[in-house]
C-alpha atoms as a PDB file:
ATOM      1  CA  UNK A   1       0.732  26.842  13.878  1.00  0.00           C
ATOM      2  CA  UNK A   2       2.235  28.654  11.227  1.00  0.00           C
ATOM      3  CA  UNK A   3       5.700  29.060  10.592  1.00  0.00           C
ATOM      4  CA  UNK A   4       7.551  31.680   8.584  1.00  0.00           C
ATOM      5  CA  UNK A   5       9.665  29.994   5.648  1.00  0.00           C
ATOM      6  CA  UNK A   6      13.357  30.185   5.914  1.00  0.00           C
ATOM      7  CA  UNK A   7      14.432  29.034   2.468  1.00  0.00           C
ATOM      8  CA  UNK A   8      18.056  28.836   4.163  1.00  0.00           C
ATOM      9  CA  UNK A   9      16.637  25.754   5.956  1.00  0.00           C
ATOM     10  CA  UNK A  10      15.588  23.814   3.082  1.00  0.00           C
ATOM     11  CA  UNK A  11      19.086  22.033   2.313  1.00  0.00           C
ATOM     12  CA  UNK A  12      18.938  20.341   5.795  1.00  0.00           C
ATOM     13  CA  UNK A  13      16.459  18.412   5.708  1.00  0.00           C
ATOM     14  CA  UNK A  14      13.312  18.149   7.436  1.00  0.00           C
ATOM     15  CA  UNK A  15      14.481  17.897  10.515  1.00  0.00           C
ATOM     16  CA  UNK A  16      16.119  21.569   9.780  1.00  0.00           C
ATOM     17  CA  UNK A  17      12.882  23.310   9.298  1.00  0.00           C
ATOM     18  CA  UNK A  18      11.689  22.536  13.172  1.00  0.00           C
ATOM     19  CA  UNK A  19      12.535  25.098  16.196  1.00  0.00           C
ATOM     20  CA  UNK A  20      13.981  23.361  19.223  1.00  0.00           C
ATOM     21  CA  UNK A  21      10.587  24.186  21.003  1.00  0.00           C
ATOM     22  CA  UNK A  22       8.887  22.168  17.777  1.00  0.00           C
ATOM     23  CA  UNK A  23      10.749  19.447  18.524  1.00  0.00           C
ATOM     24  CA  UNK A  24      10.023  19.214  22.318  1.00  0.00           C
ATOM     25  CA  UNK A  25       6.185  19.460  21.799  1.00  0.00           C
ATOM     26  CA  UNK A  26       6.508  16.440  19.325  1.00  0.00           C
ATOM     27  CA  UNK A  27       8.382  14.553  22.002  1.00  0.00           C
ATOM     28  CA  UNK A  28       6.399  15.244  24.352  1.00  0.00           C
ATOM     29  CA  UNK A  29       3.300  13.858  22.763  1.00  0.00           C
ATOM     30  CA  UNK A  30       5.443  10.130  21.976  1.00  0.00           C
ATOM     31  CA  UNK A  31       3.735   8.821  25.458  1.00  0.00           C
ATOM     32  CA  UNK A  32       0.027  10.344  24.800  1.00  0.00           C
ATOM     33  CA  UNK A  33       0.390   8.955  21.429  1.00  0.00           C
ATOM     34  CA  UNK A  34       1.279   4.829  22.501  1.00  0.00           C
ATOM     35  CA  UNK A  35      -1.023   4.952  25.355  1.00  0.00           C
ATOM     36  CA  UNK A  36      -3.700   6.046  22.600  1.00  0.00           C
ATOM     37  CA  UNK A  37      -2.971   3.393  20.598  1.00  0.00           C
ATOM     38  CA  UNK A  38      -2.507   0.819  23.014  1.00  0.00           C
ATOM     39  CA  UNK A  39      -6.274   1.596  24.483  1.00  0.00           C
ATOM     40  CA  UNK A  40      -7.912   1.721  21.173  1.00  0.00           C
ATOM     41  CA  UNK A  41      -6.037  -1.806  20.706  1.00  0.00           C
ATOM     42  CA  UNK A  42      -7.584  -2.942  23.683  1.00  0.00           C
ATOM     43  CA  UNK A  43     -10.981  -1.340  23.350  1.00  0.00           C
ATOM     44  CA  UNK A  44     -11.267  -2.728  20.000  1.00  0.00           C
ATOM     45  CA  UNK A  45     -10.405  -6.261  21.236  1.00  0.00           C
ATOM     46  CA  UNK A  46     -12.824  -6.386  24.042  1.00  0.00           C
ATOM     47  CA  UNK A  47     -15.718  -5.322  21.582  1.00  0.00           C
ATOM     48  CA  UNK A  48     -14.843  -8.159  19.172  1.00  0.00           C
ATOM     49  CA  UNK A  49     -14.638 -10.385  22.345  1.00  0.00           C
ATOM     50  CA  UNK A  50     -18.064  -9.618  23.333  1.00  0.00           C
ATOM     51  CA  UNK A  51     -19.671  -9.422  19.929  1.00  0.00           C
END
């Protein structure tokens, strides 16, 4: 998604150049994200179990 450039912004920070609504989709992705990496953990340790 592109975003126009707001050279205003650019002093602050990377945490300056993200909308309030940026920031919620990024949270709201924290959970999806562990319980991806938590299964491909777990996948990967049940294949080198069995193999």
């Amino acid at each position: 998604m592109a975003v126009d450039h707001n050279c205003s912004n650019c002093g602050g920070g990377c945490t300056d150049r993200h909308t309030p609504s940026q920031m919620n989709e990024e949270i709201k992705a924290g959970p999806y994200l562990l319980i991806a990496g938590v299964l491909v953990i777990l996948i990967s340790a049940i294949i080198k179990y069995l193999l």
